[in-house]
N, C-alpha and C. Protein backbone atom coordinates (compact mmCIF):
# COMPACT_ATOMS: atom_id res chain seq x y z
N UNK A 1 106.80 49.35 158.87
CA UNK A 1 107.90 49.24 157.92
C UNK A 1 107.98 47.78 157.47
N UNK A 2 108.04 47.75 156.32
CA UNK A 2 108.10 46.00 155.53
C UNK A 2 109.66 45.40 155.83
N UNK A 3 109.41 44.36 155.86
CA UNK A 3 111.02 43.57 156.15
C UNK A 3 111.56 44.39 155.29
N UNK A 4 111.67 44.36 154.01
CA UNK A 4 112.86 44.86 153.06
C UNK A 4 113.09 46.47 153.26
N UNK A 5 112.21 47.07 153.83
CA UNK A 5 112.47 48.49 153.71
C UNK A 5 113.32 48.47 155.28
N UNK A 6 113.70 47.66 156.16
CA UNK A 6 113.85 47.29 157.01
C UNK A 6 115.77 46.62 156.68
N UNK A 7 115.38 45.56 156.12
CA UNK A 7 117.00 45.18 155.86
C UNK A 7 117.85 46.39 155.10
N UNK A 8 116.86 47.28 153.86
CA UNK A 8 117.62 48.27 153.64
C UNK A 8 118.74 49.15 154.05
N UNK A 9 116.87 49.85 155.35
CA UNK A 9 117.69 50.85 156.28
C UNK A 9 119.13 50.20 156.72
N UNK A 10 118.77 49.12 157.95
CA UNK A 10 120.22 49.05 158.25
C UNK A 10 121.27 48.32 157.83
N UNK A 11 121.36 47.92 156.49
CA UNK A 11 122.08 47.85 155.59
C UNK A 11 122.82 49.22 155.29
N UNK A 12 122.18 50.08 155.04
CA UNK A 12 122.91 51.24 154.77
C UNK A 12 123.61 51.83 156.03
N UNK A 13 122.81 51.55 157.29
CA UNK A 13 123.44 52.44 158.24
C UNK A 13 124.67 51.35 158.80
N UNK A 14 124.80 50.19 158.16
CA UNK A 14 125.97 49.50 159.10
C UNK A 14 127.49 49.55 157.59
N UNK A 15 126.59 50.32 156.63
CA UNK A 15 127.92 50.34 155.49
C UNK A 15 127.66 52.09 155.09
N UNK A 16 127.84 52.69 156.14
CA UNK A 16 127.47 54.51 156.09
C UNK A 16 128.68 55.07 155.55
N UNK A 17 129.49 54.37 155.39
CA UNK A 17 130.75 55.15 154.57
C UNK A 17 131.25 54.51 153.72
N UNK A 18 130.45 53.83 152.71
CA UNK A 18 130.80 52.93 151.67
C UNK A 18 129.83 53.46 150.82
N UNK A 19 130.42 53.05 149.14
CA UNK A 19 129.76 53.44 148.33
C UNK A 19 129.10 51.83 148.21
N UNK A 20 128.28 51.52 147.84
CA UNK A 20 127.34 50.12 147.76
C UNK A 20 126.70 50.21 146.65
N UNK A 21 127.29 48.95 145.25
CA UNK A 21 127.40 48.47 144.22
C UNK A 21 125.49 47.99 144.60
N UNK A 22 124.47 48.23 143.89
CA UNK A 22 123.14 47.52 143.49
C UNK A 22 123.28 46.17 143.66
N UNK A 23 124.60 45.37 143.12
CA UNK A 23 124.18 43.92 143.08
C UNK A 23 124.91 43.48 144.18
N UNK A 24 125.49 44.65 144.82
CA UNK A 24 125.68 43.69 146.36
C UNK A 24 124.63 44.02 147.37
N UNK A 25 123.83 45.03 147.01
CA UNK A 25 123.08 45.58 148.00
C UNK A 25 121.81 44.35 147.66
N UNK A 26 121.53 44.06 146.27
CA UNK A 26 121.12 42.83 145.98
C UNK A 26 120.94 41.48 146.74
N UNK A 27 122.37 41.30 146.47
CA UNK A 27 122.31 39.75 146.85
C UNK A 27 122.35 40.09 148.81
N UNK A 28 122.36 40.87 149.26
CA UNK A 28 122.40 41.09 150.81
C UNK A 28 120.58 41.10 151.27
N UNK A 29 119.77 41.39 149.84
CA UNK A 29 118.83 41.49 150.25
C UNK A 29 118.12 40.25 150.18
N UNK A 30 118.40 39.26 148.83
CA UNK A 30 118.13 38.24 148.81
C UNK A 30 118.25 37.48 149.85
N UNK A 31 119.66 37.24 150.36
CA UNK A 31 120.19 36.35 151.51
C UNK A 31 119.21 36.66 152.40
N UNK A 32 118.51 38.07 153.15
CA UNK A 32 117.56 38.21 154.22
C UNK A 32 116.54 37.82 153.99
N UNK A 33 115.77 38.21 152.54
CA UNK A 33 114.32 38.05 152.78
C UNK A 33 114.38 37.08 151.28
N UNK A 34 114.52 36.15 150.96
CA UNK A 34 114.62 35.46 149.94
C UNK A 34 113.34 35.81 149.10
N UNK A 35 112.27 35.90 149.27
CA UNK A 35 111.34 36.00 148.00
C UNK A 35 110.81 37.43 147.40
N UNK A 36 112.06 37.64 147.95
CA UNK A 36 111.86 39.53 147.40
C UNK A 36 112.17 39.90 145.66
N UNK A 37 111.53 40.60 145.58
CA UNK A 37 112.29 40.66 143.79
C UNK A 37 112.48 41.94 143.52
N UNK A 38 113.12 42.02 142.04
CA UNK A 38 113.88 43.04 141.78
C UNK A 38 112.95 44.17 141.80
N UNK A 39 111.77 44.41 141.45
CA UNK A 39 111.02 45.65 141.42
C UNK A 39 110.24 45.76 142.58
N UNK A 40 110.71 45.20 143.83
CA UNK A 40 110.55 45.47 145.46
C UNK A 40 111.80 46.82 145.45
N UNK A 41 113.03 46.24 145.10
CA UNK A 41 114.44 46.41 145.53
C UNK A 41 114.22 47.70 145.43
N UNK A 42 113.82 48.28 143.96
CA UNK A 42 114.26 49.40 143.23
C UNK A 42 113.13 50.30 143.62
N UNK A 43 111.87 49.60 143.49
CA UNK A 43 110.82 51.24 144.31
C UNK A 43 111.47 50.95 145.83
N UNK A 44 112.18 50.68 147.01
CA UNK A 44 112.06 50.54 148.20
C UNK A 44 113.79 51.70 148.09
N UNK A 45 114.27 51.59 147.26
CA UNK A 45 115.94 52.68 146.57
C UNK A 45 114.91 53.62 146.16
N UNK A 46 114.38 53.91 145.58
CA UNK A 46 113.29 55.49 144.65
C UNK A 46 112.97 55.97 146.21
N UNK A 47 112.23 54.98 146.87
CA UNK A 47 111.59 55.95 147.89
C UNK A 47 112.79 56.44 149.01
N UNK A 48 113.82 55.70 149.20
CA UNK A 48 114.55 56.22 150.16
C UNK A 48 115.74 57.81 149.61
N UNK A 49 115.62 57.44 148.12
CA UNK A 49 116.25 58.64 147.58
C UNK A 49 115.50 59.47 147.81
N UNK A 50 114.18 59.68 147.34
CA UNK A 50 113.00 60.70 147.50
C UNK A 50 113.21 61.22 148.91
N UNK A 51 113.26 60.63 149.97
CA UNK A 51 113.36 61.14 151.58
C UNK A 51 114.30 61.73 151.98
N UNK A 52 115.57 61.33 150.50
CA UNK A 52 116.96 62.02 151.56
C UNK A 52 117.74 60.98 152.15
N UNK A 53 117.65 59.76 152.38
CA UNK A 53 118.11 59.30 152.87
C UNK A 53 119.29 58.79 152.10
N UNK A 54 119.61 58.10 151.07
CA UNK A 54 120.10 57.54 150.25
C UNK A 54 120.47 58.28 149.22
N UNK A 55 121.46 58.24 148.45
CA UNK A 55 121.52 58.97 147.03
C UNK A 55 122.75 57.65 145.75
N UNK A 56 121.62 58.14 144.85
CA UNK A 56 122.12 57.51 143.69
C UNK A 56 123.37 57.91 143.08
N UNK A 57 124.38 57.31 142.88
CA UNK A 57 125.31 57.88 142.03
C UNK A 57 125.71 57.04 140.82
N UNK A 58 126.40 57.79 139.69
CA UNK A 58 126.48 56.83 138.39
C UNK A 58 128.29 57.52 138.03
N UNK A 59 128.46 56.86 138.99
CA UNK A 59 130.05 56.91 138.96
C UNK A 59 130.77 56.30 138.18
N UNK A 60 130.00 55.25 137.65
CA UNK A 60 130.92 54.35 136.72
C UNK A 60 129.72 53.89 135.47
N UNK A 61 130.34 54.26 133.79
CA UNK A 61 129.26 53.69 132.94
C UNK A 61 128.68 52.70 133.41
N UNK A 62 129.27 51.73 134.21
CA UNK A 62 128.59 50.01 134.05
C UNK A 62 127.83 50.15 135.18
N UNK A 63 127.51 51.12 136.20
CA UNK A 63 126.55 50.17 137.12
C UNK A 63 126.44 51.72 138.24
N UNK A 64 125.28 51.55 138.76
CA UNK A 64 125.28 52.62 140.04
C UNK A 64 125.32 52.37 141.25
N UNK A 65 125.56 53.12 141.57
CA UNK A 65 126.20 53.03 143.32
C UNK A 65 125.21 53.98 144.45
N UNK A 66 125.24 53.31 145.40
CA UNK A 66 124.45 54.02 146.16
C UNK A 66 125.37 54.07 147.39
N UNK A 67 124.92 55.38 148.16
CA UNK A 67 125.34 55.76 149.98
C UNK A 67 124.78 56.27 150.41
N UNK A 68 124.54 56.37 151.89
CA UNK A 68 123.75 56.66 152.60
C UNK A 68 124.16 57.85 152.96
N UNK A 69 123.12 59.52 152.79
CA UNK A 69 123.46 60.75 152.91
C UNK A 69 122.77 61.53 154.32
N UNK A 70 121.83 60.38 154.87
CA UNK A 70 121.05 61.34 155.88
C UNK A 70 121.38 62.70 156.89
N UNK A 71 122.58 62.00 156.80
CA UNK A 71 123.10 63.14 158.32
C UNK A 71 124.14 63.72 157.38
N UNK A 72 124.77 63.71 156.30
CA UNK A 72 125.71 63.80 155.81
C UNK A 72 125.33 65.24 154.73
N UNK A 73 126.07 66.67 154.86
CA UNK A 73 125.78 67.67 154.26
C UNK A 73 125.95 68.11 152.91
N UNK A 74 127.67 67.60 152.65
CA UNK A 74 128.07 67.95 151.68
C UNK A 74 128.42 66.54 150.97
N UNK A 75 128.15 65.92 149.28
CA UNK A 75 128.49 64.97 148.80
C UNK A 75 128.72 64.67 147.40
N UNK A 76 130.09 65.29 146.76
CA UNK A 76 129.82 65.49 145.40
C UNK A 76 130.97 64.59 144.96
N UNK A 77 131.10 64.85 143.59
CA UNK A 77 132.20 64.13 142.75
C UNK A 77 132.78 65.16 141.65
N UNK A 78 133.87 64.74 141.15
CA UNK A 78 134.19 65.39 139.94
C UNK A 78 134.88 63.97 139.34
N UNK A 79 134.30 63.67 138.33
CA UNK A 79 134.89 62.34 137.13
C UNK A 79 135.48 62.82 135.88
N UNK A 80 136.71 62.28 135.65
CA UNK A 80 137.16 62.98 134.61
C UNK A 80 136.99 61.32 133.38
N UNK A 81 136.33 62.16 132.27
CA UNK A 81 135.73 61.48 131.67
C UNK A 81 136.87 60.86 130.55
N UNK A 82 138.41 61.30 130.63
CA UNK A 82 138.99 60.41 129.71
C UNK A 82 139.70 59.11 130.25
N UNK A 83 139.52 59.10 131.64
CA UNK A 83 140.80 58.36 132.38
C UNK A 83 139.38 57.78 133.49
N UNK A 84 138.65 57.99 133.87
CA UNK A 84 137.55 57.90 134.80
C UNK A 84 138.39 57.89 136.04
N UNK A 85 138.95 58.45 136.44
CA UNK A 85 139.24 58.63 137.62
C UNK A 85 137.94 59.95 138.69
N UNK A 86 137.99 58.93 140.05
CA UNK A 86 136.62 59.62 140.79
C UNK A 86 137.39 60.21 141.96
N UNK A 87 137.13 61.50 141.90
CA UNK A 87 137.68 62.25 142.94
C UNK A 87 135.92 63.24 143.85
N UNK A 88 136.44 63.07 145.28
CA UNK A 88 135.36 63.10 146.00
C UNK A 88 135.62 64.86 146.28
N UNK A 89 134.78 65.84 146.38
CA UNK A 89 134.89 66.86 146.64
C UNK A 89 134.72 67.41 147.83
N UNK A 90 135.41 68.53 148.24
CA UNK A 90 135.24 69.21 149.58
C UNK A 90 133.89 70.20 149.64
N UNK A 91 134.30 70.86 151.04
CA UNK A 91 133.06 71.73 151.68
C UNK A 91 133.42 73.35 150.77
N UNK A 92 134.37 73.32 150.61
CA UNK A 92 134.46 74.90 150.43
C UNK A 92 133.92 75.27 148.57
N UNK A 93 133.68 74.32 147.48
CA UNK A 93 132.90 74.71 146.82
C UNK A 93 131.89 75.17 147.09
N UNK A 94 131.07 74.05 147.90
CA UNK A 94 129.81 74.39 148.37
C UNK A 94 129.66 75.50 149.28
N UNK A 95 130.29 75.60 150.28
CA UNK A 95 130.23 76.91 150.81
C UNK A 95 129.48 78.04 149.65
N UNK A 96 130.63 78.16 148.93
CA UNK A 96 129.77 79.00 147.75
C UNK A 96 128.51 78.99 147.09
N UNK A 97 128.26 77.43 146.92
CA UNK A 97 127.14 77.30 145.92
C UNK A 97 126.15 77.92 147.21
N UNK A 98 125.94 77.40 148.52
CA UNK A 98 125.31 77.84 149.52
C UNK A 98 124.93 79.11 149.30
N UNK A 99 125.93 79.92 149.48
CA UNK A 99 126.21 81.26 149.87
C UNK A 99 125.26 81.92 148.40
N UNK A 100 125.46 81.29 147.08
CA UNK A 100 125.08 81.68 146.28
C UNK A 100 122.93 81.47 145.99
N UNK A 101 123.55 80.06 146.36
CA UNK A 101 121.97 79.68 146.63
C UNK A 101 120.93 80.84 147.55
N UNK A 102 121.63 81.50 148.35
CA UNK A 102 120.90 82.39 149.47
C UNK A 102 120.95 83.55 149.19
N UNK A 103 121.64 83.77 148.23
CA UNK A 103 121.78 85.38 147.52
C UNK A 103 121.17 85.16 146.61
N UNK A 104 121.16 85.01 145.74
CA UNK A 104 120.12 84.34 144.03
C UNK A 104 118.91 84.14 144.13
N UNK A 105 118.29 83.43 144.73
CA UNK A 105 117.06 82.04 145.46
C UNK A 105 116.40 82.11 146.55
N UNK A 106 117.44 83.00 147.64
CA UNK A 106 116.62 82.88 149.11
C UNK A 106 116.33 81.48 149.59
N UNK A 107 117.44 80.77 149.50
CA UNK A 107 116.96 79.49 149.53
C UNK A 107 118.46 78.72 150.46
N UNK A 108 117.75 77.99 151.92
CA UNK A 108 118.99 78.39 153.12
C UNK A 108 119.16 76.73 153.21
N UNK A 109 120.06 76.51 154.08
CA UNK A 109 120.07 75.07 154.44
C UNK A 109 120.71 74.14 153.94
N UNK A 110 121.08 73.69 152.12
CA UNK A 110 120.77 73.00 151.28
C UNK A 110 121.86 71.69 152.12
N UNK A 111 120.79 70.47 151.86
CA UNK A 111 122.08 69.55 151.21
C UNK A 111 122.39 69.40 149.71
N UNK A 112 123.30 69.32 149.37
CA UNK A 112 123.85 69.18 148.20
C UNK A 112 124.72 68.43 147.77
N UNK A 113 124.63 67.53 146.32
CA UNK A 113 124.66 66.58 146.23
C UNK A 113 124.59 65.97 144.39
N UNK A 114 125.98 66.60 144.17
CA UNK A 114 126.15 66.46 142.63
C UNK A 114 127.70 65.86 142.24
N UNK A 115 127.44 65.36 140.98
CA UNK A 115 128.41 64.77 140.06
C UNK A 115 128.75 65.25 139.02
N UNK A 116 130.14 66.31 138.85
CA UNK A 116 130.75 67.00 137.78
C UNK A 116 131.46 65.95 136.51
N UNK A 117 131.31 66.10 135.45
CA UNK A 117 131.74 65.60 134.60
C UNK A 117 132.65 65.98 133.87
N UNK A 118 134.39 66.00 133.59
CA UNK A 118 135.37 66.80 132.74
C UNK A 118 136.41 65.80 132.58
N UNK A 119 136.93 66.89 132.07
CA UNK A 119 138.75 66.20 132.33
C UNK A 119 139.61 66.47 133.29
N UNK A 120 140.90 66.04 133.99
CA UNK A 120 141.71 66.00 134.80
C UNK A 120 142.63 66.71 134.36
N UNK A 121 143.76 67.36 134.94
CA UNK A 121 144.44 68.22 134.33
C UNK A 121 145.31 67.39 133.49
N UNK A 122 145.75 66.19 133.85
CA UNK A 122 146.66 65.46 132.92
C UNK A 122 146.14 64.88 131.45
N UNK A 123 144.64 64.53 131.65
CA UNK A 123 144.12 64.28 130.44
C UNK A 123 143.56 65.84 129.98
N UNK A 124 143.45 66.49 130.01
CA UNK A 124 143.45 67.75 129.33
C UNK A 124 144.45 68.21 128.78
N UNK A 125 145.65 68.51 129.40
CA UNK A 125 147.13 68.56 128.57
C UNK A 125 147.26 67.30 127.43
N UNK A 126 146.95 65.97 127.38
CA UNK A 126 146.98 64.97 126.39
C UNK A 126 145.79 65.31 125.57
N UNK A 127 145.01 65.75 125.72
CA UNK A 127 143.78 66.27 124.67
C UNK A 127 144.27 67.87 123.52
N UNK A 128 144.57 68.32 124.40
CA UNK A 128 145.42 69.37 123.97
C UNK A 128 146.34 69.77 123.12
N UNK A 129 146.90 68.26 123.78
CA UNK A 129 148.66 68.64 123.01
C UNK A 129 148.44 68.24 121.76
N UNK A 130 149.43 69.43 121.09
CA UNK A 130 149.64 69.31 119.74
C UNK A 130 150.43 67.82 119.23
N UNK A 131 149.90 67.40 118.22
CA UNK A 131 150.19 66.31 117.53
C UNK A 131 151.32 66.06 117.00
């Protein structure tokens, strides 16, 4: 394992319940291994998404966020796109999508791991309302 794929890992596993901004995960990497550069950073993030370990999120137009999902089953969002407010979702959607996944697909196990895009009920009533 290379130093940086190295400060990564436990970078992520000592901030396992934080969402972690790129340019702090950045400058944490700089500070360790100083002559690392940006297209180390980002294939050494591709490959840990690819494994499962990590997952990308784009929670906010300006910038993405990453957390660490390894052991972690269920991990979604719903963003309501007039107000951006980020609300984290429970198990019992998924239950379903599961349940559905294995009836549909034949397909058992899943982690799952998505970001809904809408409105909130309060900005939907203001979209709504008559003028």
């Amino acid at each position: 394992m290379t130093p940086s794929k190295e400060v990564i890992v436990q970078f992520f596993l000592d901030n396992k319940n934080r969402h972690i901004p790129f340019k702090e995960l950045q400058e944490e990497l700089y500070r360790k291994v100083p002559d690392l550069d940006r297209t180390t950073i980002y294939r050494n993030i591709e490959k840990f998404i690819s494994m499962g370990v990590i997952q990308e999120l784009a929670l906010s137009p300006k910038e993405k966020i990453y957390q660490y999902i390894f052991e972690k089953k269920v991990h979604h969002y719903y963003i309501c796109k007039a107000c951006g407010k980020i609300n984290k979702g429970n198990e019992t959607l998924f239950d379903k999508v599961e349940q559905a996944l294995k009836d549909v697909h034949d397909f058992y196990k899943a982690n799952l791991s998505l970001v809904f895009y809408g409105f909130c009920s309060k900005c939907e009533s203001e979209i709504n309302a008559p003028p």
